[in-house]
Protein backbone atom coordinates (compact mmCIF):
# COMPACT_ATOMS: atom_id res chain seq x y z
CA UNK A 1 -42.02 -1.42 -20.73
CA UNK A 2 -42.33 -0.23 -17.23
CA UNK A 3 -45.85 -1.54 -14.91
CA UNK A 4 -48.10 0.32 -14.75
CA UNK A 5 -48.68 1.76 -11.09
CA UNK A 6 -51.28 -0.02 -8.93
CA UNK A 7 -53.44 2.33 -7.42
CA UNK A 8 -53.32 2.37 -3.55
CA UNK A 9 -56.07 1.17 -1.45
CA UNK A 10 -58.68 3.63 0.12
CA UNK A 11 -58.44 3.98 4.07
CA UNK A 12 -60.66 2.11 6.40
CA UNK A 13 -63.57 4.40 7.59
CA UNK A 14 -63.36 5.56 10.87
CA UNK A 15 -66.99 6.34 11.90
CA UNK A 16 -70.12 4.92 11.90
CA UNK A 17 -71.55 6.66 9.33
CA UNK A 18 -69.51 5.47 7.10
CA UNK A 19 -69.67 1.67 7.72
CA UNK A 20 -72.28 0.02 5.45
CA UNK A 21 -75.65 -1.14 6.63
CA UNK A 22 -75.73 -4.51 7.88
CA UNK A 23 -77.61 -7.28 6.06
CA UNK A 24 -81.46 -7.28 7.38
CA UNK A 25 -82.64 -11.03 8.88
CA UNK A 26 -84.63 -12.80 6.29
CA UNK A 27 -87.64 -14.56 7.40
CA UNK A 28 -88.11 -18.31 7.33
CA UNK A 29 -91.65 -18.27 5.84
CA UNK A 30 -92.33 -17.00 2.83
CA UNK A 31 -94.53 -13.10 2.77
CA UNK A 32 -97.86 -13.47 0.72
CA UNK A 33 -97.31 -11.08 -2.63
CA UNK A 34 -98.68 -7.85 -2.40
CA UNK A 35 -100.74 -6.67 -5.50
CA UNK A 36 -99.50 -3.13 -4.71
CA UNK A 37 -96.66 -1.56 -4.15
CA UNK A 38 -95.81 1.38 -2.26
CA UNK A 39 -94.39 4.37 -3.25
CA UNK A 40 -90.51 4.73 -2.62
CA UNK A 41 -90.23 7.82 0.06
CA UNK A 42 -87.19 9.60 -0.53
CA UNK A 43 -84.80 9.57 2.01
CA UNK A 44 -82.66 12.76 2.89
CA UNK A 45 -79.44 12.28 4.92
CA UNK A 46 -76.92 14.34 6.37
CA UNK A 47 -73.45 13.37 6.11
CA UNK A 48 -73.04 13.81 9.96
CA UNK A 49 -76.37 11.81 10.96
CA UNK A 50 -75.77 8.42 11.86
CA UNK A 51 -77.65 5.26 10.02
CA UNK A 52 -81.00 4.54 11.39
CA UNK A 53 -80.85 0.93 12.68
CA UNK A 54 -82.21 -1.68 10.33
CA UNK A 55 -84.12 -5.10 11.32
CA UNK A 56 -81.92 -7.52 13.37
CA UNK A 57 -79.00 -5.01 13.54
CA UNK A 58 -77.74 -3.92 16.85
CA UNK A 59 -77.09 0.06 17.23
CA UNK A 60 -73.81 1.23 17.42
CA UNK A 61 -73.03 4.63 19.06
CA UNK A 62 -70.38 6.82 16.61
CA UNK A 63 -67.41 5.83 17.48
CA UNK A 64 -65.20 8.89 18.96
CA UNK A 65 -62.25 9.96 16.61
CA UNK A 66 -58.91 8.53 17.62
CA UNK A 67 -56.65 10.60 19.58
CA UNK A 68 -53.47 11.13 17.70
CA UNK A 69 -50.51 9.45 18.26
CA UNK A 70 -47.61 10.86 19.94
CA UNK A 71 -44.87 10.93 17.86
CA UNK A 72 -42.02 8.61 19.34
CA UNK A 73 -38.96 10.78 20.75
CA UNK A 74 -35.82 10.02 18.33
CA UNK A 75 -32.76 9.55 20.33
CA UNK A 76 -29.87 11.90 19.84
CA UNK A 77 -26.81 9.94 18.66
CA UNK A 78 -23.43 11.66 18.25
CA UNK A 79 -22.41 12.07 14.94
CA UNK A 80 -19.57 10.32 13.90
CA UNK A 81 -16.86 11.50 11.82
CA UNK A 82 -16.36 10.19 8.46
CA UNK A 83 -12.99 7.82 8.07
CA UNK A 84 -9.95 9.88 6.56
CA UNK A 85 -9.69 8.80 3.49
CA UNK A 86 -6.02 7.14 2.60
CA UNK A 87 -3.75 9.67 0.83
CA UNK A 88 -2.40 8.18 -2.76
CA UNK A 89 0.24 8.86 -4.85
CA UNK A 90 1.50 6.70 -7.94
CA UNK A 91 3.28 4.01 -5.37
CA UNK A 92 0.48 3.48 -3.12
CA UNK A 93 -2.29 3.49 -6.19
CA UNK A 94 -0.48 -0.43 -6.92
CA UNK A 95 -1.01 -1.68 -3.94
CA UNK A 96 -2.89 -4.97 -3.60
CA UNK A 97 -6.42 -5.41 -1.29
CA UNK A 98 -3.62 -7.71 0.44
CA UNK A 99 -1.17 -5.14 0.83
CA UNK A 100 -3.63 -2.57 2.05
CA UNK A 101 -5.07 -5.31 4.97
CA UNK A 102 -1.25 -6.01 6.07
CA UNK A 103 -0.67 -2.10 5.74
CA UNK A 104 -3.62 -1.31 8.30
CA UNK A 105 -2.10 -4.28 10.81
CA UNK A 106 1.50 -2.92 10.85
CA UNK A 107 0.82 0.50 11.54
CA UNK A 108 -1.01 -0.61 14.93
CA UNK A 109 2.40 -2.30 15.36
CA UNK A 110 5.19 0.72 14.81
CA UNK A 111 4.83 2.69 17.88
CA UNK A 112 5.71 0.09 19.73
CA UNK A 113 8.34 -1.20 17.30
CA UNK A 114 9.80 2.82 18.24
CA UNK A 115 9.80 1.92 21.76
CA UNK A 116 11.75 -1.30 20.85
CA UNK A 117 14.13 0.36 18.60
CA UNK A 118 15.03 3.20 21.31
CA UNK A 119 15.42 1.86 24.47
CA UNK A 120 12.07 1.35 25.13
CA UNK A 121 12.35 5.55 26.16
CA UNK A 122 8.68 6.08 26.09
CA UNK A 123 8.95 9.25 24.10
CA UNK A 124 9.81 7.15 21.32
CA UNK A 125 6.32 5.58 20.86
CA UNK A 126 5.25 8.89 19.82
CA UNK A 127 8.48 10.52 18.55
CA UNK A 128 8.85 11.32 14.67
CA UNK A 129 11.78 9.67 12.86
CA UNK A 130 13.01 10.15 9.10
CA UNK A 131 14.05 7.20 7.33
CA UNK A 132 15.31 7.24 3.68
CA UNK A 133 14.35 11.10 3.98
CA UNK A 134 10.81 10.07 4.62
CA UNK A 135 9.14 11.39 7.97
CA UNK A 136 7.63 8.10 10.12
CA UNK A 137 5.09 9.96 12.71
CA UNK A 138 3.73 7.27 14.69
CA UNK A 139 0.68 9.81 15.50
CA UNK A 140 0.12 10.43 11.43
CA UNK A 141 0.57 6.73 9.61
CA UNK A 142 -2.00 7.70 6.77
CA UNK A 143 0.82 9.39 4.51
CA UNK A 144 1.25 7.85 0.79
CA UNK A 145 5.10 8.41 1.62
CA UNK A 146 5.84 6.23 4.87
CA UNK A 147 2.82 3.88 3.39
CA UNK A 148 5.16 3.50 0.50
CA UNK A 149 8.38 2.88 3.04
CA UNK A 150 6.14 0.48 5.13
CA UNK A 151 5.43 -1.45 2.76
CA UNK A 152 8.99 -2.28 1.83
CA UNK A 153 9.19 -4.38 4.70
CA UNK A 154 6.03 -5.83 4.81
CA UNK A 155 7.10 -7.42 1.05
CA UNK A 156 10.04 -8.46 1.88
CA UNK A 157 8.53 -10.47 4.92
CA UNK A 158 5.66 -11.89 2.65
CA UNK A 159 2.91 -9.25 4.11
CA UNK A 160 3.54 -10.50 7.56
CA UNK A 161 2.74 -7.53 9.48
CA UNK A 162 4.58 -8.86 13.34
CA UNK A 163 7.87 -10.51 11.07
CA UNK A 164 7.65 -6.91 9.14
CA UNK A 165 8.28 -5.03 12.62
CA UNK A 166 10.61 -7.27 13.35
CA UNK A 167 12.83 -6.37 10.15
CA UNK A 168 11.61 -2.22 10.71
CA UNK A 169 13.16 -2.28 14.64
CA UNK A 170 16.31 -3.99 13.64
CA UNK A 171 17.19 -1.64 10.96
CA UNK A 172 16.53 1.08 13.01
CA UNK A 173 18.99 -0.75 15.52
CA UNK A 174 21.66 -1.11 13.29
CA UNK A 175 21.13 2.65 11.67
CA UNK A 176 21.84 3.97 15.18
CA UNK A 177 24.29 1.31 16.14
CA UNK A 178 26.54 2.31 12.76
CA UNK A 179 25.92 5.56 12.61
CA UNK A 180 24.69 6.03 8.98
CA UNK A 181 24.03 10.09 9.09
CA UNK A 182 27.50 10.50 10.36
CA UNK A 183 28.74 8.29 7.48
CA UNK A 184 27.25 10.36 5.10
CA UNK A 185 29.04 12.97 6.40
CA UNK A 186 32.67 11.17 6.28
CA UNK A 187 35.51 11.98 3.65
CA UNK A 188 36.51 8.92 1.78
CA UNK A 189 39.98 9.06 -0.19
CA UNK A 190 38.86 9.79 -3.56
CA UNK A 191 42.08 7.90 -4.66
CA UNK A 192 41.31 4.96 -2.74
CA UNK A 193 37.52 4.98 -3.55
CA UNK A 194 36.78 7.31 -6.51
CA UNK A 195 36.19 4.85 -8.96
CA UNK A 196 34.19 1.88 -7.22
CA UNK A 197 31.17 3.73 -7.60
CA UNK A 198 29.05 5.76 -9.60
CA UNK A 199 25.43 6.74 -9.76
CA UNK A 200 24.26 8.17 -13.56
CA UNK A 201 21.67 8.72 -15.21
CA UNK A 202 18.12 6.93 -14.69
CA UNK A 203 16.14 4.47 -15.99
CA UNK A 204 13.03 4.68 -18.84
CA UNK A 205 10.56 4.56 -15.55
CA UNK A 206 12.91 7.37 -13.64
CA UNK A 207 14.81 4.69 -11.79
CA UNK A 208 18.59 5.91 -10.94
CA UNK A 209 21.36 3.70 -11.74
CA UNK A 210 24.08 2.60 -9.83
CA UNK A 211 27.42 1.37 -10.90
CA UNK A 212 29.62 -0.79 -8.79
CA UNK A 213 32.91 -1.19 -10.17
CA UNK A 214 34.87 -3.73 -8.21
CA UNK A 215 37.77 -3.54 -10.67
CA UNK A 216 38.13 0.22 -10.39
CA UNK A 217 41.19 0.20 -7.93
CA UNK A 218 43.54 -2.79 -8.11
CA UNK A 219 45.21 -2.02 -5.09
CA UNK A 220 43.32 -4.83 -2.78
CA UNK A 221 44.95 -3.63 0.34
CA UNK A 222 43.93 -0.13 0.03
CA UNK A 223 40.44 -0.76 -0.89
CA UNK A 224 39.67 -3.53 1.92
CA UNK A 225 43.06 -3.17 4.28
CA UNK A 226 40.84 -1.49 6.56
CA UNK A 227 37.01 -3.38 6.11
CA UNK A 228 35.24 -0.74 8.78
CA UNK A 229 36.29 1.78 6.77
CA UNK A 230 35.36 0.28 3.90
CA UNK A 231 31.46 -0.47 4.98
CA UNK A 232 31.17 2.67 6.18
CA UNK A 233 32.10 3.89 2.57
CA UNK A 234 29.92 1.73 1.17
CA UNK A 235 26.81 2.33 3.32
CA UNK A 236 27.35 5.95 2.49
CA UNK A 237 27.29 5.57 -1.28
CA UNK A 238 24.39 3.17 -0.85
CA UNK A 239 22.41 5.63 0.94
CA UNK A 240 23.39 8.64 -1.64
CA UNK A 241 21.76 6.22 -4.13
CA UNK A 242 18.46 5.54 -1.92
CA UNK A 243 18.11 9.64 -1.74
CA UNK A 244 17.46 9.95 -5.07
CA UNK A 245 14.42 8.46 -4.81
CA UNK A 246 11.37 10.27 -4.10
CA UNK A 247 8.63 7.39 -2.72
CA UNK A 248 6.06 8.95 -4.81
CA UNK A 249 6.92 7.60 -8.01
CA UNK A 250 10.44 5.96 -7.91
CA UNK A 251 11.05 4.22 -4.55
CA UNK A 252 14.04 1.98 -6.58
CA UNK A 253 17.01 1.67 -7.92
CA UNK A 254 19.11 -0.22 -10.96
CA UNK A 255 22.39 -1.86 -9.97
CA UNK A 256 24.89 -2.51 -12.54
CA UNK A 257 27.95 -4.80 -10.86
CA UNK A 258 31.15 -4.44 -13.19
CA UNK A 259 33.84 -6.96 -12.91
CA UNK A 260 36.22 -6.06 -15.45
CA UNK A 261 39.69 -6.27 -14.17
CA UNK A 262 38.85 -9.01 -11.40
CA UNK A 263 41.05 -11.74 -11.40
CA UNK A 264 41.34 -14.72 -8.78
CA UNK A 265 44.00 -13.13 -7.12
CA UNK A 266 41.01 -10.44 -5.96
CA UNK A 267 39.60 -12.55 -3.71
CA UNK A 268 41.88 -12.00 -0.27
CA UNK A 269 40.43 -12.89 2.93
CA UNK A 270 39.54 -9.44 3.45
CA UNK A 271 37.59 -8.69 0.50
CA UNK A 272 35.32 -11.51 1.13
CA UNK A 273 34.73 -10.31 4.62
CA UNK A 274 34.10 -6.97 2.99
CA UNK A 275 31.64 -8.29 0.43
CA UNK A 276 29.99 -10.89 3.13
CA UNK A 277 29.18 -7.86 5.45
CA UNK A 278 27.88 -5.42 3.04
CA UNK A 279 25.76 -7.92 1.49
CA UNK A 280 24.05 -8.99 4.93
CA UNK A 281 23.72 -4.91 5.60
CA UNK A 282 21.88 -4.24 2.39
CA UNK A 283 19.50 -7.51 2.55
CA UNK A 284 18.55 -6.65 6.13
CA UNK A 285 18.36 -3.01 6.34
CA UNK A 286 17.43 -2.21 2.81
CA UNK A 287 14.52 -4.22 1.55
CA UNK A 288 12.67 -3.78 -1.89
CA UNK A 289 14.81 -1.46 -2.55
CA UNK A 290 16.08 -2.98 -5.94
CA UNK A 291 14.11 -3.25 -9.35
CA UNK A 292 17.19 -5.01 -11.49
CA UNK A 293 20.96 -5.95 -10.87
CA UNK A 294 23.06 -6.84 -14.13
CA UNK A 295 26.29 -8.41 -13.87
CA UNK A 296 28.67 -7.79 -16.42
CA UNK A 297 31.88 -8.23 -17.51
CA UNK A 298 31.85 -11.16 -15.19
CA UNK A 299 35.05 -13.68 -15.78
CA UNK A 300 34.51 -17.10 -16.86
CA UNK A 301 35.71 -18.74 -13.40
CA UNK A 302 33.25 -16.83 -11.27
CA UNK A 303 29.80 -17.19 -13.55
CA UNK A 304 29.13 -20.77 -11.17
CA UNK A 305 28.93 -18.85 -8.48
CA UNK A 306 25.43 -17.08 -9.74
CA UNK A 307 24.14 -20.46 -9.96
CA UNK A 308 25.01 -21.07 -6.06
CA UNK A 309 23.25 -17.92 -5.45
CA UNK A 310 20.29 -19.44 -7.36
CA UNK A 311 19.68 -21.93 -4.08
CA UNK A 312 20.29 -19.42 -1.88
CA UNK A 313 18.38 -16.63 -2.15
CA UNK A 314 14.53 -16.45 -2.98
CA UNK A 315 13.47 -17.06 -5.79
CA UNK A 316 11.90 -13.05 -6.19
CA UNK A 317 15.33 -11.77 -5.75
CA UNK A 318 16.98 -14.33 -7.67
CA UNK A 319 14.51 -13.41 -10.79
CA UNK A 320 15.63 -9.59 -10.72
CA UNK A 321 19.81 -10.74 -11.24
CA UNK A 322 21.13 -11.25 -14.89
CA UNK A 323 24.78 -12.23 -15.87
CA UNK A 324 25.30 -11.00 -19.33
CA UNK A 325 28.01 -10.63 -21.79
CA UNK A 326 31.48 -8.52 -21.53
CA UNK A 327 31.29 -6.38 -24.61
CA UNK A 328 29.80 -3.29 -24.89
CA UNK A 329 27.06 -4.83 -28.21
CA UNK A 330 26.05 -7.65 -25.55
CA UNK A 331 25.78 -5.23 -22.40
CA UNK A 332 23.69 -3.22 -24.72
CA UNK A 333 21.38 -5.59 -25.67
CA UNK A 334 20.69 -6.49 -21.96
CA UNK A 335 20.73 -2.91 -20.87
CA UNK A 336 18.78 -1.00 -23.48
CA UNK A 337 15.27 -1.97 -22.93
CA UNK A 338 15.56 -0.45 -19.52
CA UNK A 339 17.79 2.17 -20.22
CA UNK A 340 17.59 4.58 -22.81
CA UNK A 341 20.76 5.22 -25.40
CA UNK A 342 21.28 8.55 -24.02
CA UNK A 343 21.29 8.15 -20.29
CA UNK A 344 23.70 4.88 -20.95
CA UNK A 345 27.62 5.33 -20.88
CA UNK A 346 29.32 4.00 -24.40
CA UNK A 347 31.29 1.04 -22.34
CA UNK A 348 28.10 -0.27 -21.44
CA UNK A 349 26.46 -0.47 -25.13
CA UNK A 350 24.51 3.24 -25.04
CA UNK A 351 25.49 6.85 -26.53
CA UNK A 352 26.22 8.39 -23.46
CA UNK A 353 29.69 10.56 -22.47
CA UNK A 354 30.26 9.42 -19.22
CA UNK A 355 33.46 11.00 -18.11
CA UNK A 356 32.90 9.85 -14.66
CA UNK A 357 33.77 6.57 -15.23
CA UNK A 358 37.42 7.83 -16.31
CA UNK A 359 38.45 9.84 -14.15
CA UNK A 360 41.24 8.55 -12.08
């Protein structure tokens, strides 16, 4: 039950008709009793007329009436405009309180990280760039899009805004250093590289999925005779693979890593230069850009080295590889709960007619 509402106090008068008679002075000595009294006289007064003094009271003229107050001028203050509120889409709607705070820092940081990338030219502090098809403007940050592509590097340097930078000038380096939109627009020998690589079909969550078949051509020499040529190749299908994403809902992909048909005699001094190099390029230049790898059809004699790999790389990334089994029933039973039947080729344990994979 609500109070009940106390009733406000009545104003003060403000003249001297309305201030209350003071109290007369009594005598010290007693007045003899009177055996009559005497008639009451009625009084008349006017609500204007002041009170007549009484015994022992000291006049007091009617007061004059206040002047009013002036009102007190109210500064004009410039109105301010309301904050911009941060675009979302699916991505950005997960981010952390954390992520948003390291967000807000590294932004302040990428015109300058522009500069540093190109040459300190000054145009480039203020110059639009596309990365991953997404536009960077260094004069419009607030976009879900490049928040989404931001924050790639700021996880993979543990929300460290200035270490983020860091990672976002020297892939920027190295994209312009290599060349990447020229190797996209190479021709590869099909027969040389035709069957190393595949990207089909995509993931319960939308997720494409990428197939790296290392046993795909046995002719070493061919494959890794010439290793530039062989990076650039790779870099291109990796970045065919990163434009299927969209940064609005899917910013990542699958890997699958095949290595049927690898045998000890695989491992020349060039492949492993290969592999060494491509590996540094992808964990350098491409971060958070993986959600699983699977390994598969791995032979006995190499399985010990996933276990090296275990003390080498972070324990994050380490938690997203699995080794699994080499038939199609045990791929499928690692596979499935990610992928559905249907958008999984039959070798690998799902329903799918992948002629792709056949093709010589």
């Amino acid at each position: 039950m609500s109070e009940a509402p106390v009733p406000a106090a009545e104003p003060a008068p403000t003249s001297a008709a309305a201030l209350p008679a003071p109290t007369p002075t009594v005598p010290t000595e007693t007045a003899p009793p009177t055996t009559t009294a005497a008639p009451e006289m009625p009084t008349t007064t006017t609500v204007d007329s002041p009170a007549p003094p009484q015994p022992g009271a000291t006049p007091v003229a009617p007061s004059a009436p206040e002047p009013t107050a002036k009102p007190t001028p109210v500064l004009a203050t410039p109105a301010t405009e309301p904050e911009k509120p941060e675009p979302q889409n699916a991505l950005t709607e997960k981010f952390t309180g954390y992520e948003w705070k390291a967000l807000a820092e590294f932004r302040k940081l990428v015109p300058e990280s522009l500069g540093k990338a190109y040459d300190e030219k000054p145009e480039a502090k203020t110059t639009a760039i596309t990365l991953w098809g997404v536009r960077v403007d260094p004069n419009n940050l607030v976009d879900a899009r490049t928040s989404v592509v931001l924050m790639k590097f700021l996880r993979a340097r543990n929300l460290n805004a200035t270490a983020a930078a860091e990672m976002f000038v020297a892939t920027l380096r190295w994209r312009d250093e290599f060349k990447v939109d020229d190797a996209l627009k190479e021709e590869f020998p099909q027969d040389v590289f035709g069957q190393l690589g595949h990207i089909f079909g995509r993931d319960k969550e939308g997720r494409p999925v990428v197939y790296n078949v290392y046993g795909g051509n046995q002719d070493l020499d061919a494959v890794f005779g010439d290793v530039d040529r062989f990076l650039r190749w790779r870099v291109a299908f990796m970045e065919k693979s990163v434009a299927m994403l969209d940064f609005a809902n899917v910013d990542q992909t699958i890997q699958i890593h095949d290595y049927a048909g690898v045998n000890m005699s695989s491992r020349t001094p060039a492949s492993k230069a290969a592999a060494s190099q491509a590996s540094n390029i992808f964990s350098s230049h491409y971060p958070e850009l993986l959600f699983k790898k699977f390994f598969v059809n791995v032979p006995g004699y190499m399985s010990w080295l996933f276990w090296i790999f275990k003390t080498i790389l972070p324990s994050a990334t380490f938690a997203k590889m699995s080794v699994v089994g080499s038939s199609p029933r045990s791929i499928g039973k690692a596979l499935l709960p990610f992928i559905a039947p249907e958008e999984l080729p039959k070798r690998y344990g799902g329903t799918a007619s992948a002629e792709v994979f056949e093709k010589k």
